[in-house]
N, C-alpha and C. Protein backbone atom coordinates (compact mmCIF):
# COMPACT_ATOMS: atom_id res chain seq x y z
N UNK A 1 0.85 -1.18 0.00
CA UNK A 1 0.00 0.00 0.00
C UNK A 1 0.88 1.23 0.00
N UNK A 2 0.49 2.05 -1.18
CA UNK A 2 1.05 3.03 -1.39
C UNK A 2 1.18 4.27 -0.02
N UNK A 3 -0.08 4.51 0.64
CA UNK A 3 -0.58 5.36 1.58
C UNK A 3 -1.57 4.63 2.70
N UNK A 4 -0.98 5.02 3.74
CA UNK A 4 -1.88 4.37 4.60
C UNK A 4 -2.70 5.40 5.20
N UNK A 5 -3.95 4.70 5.40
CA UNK A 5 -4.85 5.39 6.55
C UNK A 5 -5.35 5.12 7.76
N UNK A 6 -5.06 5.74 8.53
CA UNK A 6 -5.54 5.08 9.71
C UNK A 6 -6.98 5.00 10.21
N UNK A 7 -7.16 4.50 11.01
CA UNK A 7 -8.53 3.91 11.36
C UNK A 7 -9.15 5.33 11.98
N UNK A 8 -8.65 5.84 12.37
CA UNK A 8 -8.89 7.54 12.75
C UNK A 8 -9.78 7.94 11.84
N UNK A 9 -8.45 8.25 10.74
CA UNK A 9 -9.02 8.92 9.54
C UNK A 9 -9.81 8.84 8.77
N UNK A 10 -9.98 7.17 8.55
CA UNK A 10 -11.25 6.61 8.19
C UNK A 10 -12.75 6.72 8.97
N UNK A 11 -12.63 6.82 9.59
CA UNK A 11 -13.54 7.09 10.92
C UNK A 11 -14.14 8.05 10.85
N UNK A 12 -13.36 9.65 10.39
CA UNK A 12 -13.70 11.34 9.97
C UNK A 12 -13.85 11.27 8.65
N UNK A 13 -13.08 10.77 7.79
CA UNK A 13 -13.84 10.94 6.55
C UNK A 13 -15.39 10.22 6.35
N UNK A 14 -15.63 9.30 6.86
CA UNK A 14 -16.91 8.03 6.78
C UNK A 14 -18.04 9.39 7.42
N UNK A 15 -17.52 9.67 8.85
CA UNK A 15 -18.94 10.72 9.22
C UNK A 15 -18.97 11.35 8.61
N UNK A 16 -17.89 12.38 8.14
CA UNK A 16 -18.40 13.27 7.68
C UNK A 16 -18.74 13.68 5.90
N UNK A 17 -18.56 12.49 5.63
CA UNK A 17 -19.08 11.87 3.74
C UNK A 17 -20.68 11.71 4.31
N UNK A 18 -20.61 10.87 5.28
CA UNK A 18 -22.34 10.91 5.36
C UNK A 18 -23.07 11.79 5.41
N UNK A 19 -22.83 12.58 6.47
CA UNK A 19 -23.08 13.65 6.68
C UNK A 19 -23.37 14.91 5.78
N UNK A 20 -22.68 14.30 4.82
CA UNK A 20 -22.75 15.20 3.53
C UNK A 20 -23.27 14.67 2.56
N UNK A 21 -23.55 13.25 2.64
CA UNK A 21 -24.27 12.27 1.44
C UNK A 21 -23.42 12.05 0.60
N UNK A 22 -22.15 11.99 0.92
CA UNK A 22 -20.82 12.26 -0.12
C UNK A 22 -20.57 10.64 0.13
N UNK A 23 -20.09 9.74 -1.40
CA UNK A 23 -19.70 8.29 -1.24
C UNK A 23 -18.11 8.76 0.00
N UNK A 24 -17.72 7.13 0.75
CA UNK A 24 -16.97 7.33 1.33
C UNK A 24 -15.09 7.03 0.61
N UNK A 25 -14.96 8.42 -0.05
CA UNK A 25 -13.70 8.73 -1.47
C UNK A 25 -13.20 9.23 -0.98
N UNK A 26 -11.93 9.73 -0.33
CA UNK A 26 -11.01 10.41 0.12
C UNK A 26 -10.02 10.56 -1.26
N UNK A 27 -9.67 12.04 -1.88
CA UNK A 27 -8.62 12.43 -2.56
C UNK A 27 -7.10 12.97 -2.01
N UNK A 28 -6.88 12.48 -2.47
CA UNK A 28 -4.82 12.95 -1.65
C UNK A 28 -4.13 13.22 -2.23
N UNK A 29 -3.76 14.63 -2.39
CA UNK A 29 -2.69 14.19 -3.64
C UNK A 29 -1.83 15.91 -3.21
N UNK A 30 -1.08 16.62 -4.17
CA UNK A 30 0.18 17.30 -4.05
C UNK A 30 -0.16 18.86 -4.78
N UNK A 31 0.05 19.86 -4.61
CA UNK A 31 0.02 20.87 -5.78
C UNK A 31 1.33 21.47 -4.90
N UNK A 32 2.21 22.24 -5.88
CA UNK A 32 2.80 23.41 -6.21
C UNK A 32 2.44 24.68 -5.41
N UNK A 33 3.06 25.03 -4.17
CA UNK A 33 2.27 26.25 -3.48
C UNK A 33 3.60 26.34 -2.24
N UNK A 34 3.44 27.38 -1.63
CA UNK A 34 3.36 27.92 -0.52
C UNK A 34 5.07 28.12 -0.70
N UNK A 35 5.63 28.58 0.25
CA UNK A 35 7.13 29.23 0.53
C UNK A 35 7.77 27.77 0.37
N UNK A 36 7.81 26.49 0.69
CA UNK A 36 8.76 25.78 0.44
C UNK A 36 8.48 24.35 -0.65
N UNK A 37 7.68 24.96 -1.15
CA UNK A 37 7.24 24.06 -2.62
C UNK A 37 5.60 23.22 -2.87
N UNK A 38 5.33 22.16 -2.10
CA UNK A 38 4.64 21.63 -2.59
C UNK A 38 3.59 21.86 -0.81
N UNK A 39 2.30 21.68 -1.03
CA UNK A 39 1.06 21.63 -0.37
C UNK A 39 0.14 20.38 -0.41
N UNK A 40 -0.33 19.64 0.42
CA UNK A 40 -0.85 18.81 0.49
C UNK A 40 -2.45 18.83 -0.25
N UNK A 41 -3.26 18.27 -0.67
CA UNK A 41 -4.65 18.46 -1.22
C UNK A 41 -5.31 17.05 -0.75
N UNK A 42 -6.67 17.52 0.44
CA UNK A 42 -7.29 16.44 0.79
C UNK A 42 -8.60 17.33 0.44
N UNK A 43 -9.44 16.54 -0.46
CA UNK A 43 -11.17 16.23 -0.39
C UNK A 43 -12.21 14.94 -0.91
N UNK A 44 -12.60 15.54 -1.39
CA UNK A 44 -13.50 14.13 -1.28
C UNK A 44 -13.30 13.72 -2.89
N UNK A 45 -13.30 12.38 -3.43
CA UNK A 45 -13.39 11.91 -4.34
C UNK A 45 -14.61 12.02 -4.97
N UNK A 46 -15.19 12.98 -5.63
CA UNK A 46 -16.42 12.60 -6.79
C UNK A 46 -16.14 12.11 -7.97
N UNK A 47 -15.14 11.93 -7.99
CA UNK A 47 -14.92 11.61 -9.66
C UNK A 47 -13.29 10.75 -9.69
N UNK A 48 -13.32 9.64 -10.48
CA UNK A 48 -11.98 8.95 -10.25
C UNK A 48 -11.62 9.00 -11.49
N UNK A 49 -10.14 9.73 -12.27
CA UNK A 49 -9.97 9.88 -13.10
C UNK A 49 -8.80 8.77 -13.87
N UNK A 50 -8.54 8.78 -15.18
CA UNK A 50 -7.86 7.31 -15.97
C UNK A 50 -6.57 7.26 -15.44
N UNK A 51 -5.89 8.40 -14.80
CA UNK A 51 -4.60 8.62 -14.44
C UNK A 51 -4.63 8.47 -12.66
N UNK A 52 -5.69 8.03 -12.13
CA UNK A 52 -5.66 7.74 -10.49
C UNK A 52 -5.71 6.62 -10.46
N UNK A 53 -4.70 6.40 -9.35
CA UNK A 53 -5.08 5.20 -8.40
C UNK A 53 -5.66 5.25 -7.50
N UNK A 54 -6.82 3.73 -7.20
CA UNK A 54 -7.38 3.71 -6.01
C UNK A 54 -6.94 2.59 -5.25
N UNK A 55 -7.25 3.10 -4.04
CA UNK A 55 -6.99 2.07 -2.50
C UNK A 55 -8.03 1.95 -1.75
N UNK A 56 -8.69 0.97 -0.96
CA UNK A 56 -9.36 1.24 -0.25
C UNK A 56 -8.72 0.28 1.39
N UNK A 57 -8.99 1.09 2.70
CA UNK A 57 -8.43 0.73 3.49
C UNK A 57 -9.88 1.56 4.61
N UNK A 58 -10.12 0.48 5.40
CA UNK A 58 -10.94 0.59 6.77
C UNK A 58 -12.47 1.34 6.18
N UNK A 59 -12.60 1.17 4.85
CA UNK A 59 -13.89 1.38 4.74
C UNK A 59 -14.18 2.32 3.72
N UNK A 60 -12.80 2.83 3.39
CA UNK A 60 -12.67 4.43 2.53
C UNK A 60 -11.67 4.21 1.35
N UNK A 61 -12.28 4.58 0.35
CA UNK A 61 -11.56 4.71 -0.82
C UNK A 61 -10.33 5.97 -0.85
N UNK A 62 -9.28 5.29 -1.27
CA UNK A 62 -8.31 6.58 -1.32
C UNK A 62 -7.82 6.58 -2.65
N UNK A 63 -7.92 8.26 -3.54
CA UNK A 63 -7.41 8.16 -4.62
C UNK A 63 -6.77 9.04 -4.30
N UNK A 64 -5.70 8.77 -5.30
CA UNK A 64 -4.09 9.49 -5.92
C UNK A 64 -4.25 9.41 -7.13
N UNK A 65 -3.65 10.63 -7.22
CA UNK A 65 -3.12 11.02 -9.26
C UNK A 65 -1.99 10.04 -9.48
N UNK A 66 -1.42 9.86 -10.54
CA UNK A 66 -0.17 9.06 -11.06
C UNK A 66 0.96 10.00 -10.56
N UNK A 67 0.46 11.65 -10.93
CA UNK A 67 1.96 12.41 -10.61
C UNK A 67 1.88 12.78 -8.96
N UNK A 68 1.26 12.65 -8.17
CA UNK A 68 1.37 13.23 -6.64
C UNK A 68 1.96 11.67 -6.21
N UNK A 69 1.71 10.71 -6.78
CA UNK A 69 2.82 9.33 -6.19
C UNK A 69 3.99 9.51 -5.88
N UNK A 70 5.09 10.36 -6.31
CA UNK A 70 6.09 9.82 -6.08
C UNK A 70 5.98 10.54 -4.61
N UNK A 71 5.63 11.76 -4.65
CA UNK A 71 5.39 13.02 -3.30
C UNK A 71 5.24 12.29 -2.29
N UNK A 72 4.09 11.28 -2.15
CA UNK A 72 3.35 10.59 -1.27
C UNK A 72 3.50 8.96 -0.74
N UNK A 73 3.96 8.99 -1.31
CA UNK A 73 4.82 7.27 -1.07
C UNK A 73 5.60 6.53 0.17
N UNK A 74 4.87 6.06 0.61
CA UNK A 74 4.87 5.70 1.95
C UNK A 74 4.25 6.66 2.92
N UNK A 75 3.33 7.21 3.05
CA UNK A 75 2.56 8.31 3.41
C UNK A 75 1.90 7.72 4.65
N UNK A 76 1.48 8.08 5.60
CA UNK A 76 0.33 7.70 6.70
C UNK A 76 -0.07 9.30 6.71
N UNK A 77 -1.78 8.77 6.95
CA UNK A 77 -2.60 10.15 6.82
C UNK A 77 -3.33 9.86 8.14
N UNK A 78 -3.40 10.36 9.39
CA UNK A 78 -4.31 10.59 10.85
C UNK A 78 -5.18 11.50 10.79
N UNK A 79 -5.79 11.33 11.84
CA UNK A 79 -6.71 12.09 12.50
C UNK A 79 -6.46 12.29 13.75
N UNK A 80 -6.21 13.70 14.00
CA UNK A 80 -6.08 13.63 15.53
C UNK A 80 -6.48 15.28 15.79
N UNK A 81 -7.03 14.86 17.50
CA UNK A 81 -7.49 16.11 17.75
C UNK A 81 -7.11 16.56 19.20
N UNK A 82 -6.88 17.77 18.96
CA UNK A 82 -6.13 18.44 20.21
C UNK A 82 -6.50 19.07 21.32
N UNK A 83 -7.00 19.32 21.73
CA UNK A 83 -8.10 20.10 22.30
C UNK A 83 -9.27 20.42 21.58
N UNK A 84 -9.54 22.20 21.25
CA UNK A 84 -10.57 22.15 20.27
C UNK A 84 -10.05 21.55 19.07
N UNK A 85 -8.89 21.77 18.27
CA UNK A 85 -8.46 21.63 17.38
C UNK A 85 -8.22 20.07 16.63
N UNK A 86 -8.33 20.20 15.37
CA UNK A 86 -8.93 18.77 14.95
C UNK A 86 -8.03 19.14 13.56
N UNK A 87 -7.36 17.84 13.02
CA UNK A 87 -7.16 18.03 11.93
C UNK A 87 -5.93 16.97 11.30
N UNK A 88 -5.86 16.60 9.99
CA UNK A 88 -5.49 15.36 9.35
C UNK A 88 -3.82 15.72 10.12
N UNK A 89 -3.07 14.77 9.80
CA UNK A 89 -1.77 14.49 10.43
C UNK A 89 -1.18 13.65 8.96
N UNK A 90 -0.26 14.17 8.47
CA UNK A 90 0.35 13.21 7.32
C UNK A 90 1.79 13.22 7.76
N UNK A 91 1.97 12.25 7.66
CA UNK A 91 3.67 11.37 8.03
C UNK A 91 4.05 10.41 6.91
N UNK A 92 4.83 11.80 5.98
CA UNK A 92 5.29 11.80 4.69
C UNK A 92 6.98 11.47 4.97
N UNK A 93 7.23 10.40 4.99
CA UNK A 93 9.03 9.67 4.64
C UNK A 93 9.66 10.45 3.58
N UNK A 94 9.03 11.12 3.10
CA UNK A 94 9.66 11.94 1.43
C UNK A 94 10.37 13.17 1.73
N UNK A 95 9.42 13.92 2.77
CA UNK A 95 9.96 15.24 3.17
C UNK A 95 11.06 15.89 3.70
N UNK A 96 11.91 16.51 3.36
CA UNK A 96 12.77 16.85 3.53
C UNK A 96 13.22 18.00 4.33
N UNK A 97 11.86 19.39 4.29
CA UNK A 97 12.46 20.41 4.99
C UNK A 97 10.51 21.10 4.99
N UNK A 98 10.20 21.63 5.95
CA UNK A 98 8.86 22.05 5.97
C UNK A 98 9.32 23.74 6.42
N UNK A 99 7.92 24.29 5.68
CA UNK A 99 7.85 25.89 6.14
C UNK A 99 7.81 26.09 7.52
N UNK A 100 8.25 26.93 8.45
CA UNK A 100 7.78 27.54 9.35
C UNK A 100 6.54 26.93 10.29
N UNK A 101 4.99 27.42 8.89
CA UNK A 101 4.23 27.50 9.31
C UNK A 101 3.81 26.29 9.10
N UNK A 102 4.02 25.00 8.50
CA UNK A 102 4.07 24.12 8.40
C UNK A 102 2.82 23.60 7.40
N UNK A 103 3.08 24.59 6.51
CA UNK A 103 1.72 24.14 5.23
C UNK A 103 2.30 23.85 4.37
N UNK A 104 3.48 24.06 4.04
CA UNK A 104 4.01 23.75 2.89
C UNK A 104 5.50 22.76 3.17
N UNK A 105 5.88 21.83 1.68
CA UNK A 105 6.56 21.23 2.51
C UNK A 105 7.93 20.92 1.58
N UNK A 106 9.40 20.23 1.02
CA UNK A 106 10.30 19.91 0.27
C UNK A 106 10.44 18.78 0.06
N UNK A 107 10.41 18.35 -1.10
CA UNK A 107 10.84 16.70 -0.82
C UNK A 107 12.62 16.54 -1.81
């Protein structure tokens, strides 16, 4: 498995796909942004295109593009929440040097 998910994460995407009537598709993948190169992109899968791969793990489909693979490879994606604060956790082996503010990242 290219990317793992944890049972967390599966757990927040599942409610809150329902919740939205949204199938349970998680998208993952990479864009071009922020002060130290590349930005993470999580939403929901409506549409699976000829150039994605899919995974499914604890209940949830996970797609990736062909080109955000190499970015993401060996990836674990969490859920964890902090107090009020709530929000995905990715533990990317690729990365090399992160912004500051920690949105953006080097591989």
């Amino acid at each position: 498995m290219t990317i793992q998910l944890t049972e967390a994460a599966a757990r927040h995407v599942k409610a809150n796909a329902e919740r939205e009537g949204r199938d349970h598709s998680l998208r993952v993948g990479v864009r071009t942004s922020g002060c130290s190169g590349f930005m993470y992109i999580v939403d929901y899968a409506d549409e699976v295109g000829e150039s994605d791969l899919v995974y499914e793990q604890h209940g949830v489909r996970v797609v990736i593009s062909r080109k955000s693979l190499p970015f993401l490879e060996g990836m674990e994606v969490d859920f964890v929440r902090d107090g009020l604060n709530q929000r995905f956790d990715f533990r990317n082996p690729n990365v090399r040097d992160m912004c500051g503010c920690g949105e953006s990242f080097t591989v």
